[in-house]
N, C-alpha and C. Protein backbone atom coordinates (compact mmCIF):
# COMPACT_ATOMS: atom_id res chain seq x y z
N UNK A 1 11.94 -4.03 -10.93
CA UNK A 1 12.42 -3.87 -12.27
C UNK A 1 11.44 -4.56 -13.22
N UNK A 2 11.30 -4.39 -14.48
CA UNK A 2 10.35 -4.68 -14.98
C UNK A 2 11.59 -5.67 -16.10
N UNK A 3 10.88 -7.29 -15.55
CA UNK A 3 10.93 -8.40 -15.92
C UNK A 3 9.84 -8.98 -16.40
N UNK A 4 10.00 -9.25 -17.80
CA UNK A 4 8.98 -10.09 -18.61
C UNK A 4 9.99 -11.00 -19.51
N UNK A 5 9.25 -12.67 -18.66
CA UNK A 5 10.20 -13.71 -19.60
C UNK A 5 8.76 -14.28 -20.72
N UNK A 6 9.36 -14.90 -21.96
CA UNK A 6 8.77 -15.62 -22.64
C UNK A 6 9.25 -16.52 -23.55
N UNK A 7 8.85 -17.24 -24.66
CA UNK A 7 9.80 -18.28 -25.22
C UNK A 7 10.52 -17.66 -25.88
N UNK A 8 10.40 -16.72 -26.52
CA UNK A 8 11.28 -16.02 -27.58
C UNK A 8 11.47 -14.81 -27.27
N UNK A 9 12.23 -13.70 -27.68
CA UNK A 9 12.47 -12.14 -27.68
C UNK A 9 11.28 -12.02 -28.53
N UNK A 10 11.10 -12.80 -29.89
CA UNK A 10 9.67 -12.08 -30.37
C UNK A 10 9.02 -12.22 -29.62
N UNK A 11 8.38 -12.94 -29.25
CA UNK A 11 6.96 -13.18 -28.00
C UNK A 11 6.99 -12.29 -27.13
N UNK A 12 7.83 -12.18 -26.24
CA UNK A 12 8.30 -10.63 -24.99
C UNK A 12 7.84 -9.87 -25.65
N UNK A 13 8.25 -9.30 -27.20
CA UNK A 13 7.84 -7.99 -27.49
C UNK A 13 6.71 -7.99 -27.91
N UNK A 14 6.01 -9.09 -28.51
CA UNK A 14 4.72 -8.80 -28.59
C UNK A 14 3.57 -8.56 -27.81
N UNK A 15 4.03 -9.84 -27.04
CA UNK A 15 3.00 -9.49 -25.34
C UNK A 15 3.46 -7.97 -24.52
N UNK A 16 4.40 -7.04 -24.78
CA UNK A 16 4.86 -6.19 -23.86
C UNK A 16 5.29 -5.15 -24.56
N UNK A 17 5.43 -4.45 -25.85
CA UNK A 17 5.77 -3.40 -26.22
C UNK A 17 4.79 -2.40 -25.90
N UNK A 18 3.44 -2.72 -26.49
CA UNK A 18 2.32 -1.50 -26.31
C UNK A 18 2.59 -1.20 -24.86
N UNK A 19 2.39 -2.38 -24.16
CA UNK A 19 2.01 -2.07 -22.34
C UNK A 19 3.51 -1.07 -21.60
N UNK A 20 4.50 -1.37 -22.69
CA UNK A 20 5.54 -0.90 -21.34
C UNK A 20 5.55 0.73 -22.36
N UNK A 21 5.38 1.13 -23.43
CA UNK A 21 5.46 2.21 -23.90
C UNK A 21 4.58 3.36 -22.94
N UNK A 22 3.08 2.30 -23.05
CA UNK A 22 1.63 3.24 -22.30
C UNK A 22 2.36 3.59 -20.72
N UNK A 23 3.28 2.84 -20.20
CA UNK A 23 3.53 2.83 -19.35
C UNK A 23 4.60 4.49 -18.74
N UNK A 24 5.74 4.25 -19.88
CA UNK A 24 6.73 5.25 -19.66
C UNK A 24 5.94 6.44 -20.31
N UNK A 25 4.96 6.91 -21.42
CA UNK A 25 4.15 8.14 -21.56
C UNK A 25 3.53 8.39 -20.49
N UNK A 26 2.78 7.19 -19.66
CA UNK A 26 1.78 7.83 -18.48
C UNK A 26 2.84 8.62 -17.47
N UNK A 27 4.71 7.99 -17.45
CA UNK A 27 5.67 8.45 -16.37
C UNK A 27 5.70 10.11 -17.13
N UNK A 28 5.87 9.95 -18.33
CA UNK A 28 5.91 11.09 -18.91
C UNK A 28 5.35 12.86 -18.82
N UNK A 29 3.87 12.27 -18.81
CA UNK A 29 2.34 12.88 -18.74
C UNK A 29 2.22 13.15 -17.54
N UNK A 30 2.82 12.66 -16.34
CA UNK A 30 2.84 13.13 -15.14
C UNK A 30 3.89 13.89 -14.66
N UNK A 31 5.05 14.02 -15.49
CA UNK A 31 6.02 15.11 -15.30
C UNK A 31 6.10 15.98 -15.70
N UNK A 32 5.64 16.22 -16.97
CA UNK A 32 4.51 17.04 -17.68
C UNK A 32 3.48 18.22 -16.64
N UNK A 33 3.02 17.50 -16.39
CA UNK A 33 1.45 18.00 -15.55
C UNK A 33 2.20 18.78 -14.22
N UNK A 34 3.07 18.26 -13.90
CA UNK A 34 3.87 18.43 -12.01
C UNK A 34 4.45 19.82 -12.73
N UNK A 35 4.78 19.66 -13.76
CA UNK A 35 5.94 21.18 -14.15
C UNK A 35 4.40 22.38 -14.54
N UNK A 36 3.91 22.23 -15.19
CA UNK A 36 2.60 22.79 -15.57
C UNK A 36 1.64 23.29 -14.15
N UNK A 37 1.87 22.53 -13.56
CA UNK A 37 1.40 22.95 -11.70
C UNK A 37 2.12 24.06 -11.33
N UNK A 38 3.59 23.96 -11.54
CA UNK A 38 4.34 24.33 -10.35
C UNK A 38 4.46 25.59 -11.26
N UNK A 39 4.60 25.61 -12.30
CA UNK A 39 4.47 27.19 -13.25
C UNK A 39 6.26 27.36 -13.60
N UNK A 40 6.41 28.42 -13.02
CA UNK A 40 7.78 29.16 -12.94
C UNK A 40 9.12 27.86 -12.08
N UNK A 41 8.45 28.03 -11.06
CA UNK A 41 9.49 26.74 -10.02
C UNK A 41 9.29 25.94 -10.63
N UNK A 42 9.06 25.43 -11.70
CA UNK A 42 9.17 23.89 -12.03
C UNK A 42 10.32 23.64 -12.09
N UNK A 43 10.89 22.18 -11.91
CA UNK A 43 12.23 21.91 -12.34
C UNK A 43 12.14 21.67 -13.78
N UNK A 44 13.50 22.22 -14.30
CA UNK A 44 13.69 22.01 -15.55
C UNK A 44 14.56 20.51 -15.63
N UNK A 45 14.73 19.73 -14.41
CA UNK A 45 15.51 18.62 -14.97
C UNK A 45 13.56 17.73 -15.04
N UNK A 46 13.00 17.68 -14.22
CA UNK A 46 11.63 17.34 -14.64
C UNK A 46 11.43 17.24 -15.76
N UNK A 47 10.89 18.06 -16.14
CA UNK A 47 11.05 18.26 -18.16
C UNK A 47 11.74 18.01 -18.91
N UNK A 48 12.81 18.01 -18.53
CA UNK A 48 14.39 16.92 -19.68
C UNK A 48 13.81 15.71 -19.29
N UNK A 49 13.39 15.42 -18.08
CA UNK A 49 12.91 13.91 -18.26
C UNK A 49 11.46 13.50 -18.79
N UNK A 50 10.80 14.08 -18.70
CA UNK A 50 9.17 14.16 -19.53
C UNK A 50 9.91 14.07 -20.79
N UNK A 51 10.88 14.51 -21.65
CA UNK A 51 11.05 14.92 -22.87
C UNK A 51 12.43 13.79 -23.44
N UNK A 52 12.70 13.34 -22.32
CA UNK A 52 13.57 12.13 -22.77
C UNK A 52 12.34 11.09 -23.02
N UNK A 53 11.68 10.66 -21.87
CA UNK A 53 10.64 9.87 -21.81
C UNK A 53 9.89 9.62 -23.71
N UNK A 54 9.20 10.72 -23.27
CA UNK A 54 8.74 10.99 -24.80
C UNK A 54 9.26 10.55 -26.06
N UNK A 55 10.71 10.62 -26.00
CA UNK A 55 11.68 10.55 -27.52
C UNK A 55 11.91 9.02 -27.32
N UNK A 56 12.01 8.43 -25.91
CA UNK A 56 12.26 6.98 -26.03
C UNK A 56 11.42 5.69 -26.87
N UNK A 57 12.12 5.54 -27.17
CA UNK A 57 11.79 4.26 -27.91
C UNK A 57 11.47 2.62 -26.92
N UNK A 58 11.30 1.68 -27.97
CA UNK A 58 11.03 0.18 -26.96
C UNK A 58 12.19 0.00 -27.12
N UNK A 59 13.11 0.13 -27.90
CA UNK A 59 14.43 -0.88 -28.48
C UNK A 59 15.04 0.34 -27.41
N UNK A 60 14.83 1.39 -27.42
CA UNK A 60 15.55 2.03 -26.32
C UNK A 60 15.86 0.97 -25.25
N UNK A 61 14.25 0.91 -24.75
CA UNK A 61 14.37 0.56 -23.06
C UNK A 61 14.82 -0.66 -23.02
N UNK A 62 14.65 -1.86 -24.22
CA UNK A 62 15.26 -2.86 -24.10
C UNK A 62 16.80 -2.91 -23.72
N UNK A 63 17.64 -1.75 -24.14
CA UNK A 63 19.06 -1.83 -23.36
C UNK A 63 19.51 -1.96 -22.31
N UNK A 64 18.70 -1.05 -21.04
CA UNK A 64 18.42 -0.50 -20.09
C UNK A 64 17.70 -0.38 -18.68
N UNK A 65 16.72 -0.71 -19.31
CA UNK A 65 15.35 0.08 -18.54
C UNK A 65 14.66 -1.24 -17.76
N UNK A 66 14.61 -2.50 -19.18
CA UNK A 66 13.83 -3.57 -18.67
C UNK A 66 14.57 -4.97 -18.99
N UNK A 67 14.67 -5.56 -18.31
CA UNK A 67 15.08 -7.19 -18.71
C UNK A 67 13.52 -8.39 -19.36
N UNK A 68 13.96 -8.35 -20.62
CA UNK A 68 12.87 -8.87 -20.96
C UNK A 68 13.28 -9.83 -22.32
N UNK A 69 12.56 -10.94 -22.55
CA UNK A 69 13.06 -11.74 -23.63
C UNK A 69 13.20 -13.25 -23.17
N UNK A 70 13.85 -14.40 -23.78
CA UNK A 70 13.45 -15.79 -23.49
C UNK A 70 14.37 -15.85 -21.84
N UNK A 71 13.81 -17.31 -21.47
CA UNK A 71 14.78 -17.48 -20.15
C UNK A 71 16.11 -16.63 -19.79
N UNK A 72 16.95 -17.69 -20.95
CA UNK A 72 18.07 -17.23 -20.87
C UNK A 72 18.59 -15.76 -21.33
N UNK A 73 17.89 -15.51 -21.95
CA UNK A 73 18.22 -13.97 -22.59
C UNK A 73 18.03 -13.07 -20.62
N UNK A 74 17.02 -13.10 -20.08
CA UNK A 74 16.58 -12.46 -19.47
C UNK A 74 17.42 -12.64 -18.04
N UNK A 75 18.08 -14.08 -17.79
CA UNK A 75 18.85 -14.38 -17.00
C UNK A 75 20.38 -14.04 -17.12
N UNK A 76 20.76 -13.93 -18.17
CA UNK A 76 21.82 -13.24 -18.33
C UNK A 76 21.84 -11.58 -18.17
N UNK A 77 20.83 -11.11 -18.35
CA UNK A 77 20.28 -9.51 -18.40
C UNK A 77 20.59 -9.09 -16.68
N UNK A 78 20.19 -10.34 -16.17
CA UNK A 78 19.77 -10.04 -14.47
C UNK A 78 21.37 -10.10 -13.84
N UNK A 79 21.84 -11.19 -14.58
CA UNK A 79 23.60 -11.71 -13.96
C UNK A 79 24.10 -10.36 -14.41
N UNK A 80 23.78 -9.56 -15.12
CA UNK A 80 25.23 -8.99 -15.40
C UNK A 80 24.79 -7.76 -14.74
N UNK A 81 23.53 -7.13 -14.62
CA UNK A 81 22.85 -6.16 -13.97
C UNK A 81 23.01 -6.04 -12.03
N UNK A 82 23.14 -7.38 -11.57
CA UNK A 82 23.21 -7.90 -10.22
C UNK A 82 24.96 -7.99 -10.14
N UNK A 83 25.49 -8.12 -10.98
CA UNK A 83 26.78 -8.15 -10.95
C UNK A 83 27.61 -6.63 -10.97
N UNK A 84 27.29 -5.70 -12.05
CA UNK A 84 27.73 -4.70 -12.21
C UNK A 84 27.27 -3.68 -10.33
N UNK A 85 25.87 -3.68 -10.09
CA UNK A 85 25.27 -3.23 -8.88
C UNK A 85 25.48 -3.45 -7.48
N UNK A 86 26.62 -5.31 -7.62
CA UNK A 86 26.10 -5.58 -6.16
C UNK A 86 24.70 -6.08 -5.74
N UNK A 87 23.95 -6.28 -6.82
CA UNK A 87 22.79 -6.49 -6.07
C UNK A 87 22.79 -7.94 -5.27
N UNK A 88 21.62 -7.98 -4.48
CA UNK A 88 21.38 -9.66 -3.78
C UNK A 88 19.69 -9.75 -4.41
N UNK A 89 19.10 -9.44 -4.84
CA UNK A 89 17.69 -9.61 -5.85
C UNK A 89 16.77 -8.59 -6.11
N UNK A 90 15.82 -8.56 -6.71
CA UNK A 90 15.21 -8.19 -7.35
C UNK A 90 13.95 -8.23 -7.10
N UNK A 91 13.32 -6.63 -7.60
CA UNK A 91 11.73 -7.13 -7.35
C UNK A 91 11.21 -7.40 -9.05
N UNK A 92 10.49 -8.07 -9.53
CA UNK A 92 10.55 -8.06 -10.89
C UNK A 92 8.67 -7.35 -10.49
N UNK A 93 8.49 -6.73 -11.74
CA UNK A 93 7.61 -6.60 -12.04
C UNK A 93 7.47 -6.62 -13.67
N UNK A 94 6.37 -7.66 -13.40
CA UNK A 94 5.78 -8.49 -14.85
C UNK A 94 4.97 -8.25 -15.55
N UNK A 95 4.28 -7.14 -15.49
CA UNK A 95 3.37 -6.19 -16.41
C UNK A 95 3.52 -4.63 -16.05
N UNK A 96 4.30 -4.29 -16.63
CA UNK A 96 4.80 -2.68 -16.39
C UNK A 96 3.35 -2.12 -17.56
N UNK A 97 2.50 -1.52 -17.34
CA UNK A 97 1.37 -0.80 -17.74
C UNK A 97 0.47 -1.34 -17.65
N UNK A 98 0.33 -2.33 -17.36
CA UNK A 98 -1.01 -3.56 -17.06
C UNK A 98 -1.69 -3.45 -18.31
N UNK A 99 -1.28 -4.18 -19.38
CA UNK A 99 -1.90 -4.55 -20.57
C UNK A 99 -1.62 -5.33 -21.20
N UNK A 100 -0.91 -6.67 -20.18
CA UNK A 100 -0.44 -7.90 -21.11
C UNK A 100 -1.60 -8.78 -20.32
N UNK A 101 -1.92 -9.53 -21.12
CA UNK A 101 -3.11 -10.35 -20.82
C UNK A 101 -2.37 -11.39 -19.68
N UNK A 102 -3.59 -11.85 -18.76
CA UNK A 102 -3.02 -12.42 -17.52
C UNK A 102 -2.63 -13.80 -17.69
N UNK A 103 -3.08 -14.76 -18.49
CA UNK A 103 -2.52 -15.47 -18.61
C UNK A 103 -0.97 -15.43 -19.09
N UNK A 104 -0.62 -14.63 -19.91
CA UNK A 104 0.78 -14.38 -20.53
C UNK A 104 1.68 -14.03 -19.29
N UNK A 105 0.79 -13.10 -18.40
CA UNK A 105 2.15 -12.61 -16.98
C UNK A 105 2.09 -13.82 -16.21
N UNK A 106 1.19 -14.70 -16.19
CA UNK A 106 1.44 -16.31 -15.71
C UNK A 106 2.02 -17.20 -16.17
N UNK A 107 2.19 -16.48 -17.62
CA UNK A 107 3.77 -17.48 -17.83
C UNK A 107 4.52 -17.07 -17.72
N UNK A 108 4.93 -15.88 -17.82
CA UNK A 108 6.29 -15.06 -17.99
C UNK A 108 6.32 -15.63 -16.25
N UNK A 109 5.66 -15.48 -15.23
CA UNK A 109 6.50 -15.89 -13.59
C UNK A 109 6.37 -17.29 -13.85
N UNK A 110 5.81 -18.11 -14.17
CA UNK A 110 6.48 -19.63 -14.40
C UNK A 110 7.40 -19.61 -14.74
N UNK A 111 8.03 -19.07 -15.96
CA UNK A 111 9.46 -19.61 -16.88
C UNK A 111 10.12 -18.60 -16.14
N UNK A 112 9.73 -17.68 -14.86
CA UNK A 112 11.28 -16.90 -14.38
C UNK A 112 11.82 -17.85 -13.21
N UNK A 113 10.27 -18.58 -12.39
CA UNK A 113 10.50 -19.64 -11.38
C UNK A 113 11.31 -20.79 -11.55
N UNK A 114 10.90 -21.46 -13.24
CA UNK A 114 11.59 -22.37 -13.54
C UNK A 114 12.90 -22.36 -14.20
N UNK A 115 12.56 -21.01 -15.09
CA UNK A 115 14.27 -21.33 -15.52
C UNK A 115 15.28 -19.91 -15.08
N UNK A 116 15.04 -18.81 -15.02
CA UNK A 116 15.66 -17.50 -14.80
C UNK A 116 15.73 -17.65 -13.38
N UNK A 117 15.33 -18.41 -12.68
CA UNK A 117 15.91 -17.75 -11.26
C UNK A 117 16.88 -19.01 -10.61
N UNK A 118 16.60 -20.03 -11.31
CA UNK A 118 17.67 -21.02 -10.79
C UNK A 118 18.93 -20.86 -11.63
N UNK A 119 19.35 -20.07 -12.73
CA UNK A 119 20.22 -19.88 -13.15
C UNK A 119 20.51 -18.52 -12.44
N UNK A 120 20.18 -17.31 -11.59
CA UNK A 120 20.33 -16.49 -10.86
C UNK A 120 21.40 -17.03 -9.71
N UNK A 121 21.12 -18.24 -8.89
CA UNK A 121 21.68 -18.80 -7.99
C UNK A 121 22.24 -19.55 -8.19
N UNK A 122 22.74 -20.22 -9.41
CA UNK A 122 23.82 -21.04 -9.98
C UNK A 122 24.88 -19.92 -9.91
C-alpha cells in the first residue's frame, strides 16, 4: 500500500503529489495501450478503469487509495483500514512513482518505525 509519513499533511503532499499522480497515469497509459493491442476483445471494464484513473484526482486518492500524512494521521488511516479488512500488516510502499527525493522516503520509514507502527501494535 502506498504509505508516505511526514511531519505534516502539508509536507506528505508536497514531497508526494506529483510522484503518486505520475504514478496512477503511468497505471492508466498502460490500460490504455493493453485495450489498443487487443483491438475489438479489449475489455471494456479495462477502459472504465484507464478512464477512472485519468479523472482521478490526489485529494481523490487521499480517501482511499493511499495512507499518507503526519504519524498519527497515517496511523489511524492504517487502524481503521486493518480493522475494517482483518488485516495482520502491511506492505507499505514509500515512493509510489519514484520521484520523492531519497532522503525524504528516509524519513517518511523512520517516523513509520518510530511512531506509526508502534501505535499499529498498541
Amino acid at each position: 500500500m502506498p504509505i508516505y509519513v511526514s511531519e505534516s499533511m502539508e509536507q506528505a503532499r508536497a514531497d508526494t503529489e506529483e510522484s503518486t499522480m505520475r504514478a496512477f497515469r503511468r497505471t492508466a497509459d498502460t490500460y490504455i495501450k493493453t485495450v489498443e493491442a487487443e483491438g475489438a476483445s479489449a475489455s471494456a471494464e479495462r477502459l472504465q478503469r484507464a478512464e477512472q484513473l485519468l479523472n482521478t484526482t490526489y485529494d481523490d486518492l487521499l480517501v482511499d487509495r493511499v495512507a499518507y500524512g503526519s504519524p498519527q494521521m497515517v496511523a489511524d488511516r492504517l487502524i481503521e483500514i486493518r480493522d475494517e479488512l482483518g488485516l495482520t500488516g502491511f506492505i507499505m510502499e514509500p515512493n509510489l512513482g519514484g520521484n520523492v527525493p531519497a532522503e525524504r522516503v528516509q524519513n517518511s520509514i523512520r517516523l513509520y518505525a518510530e511512531e506509526v507502527a508502534p501505535a499499529l501494535r498498541g
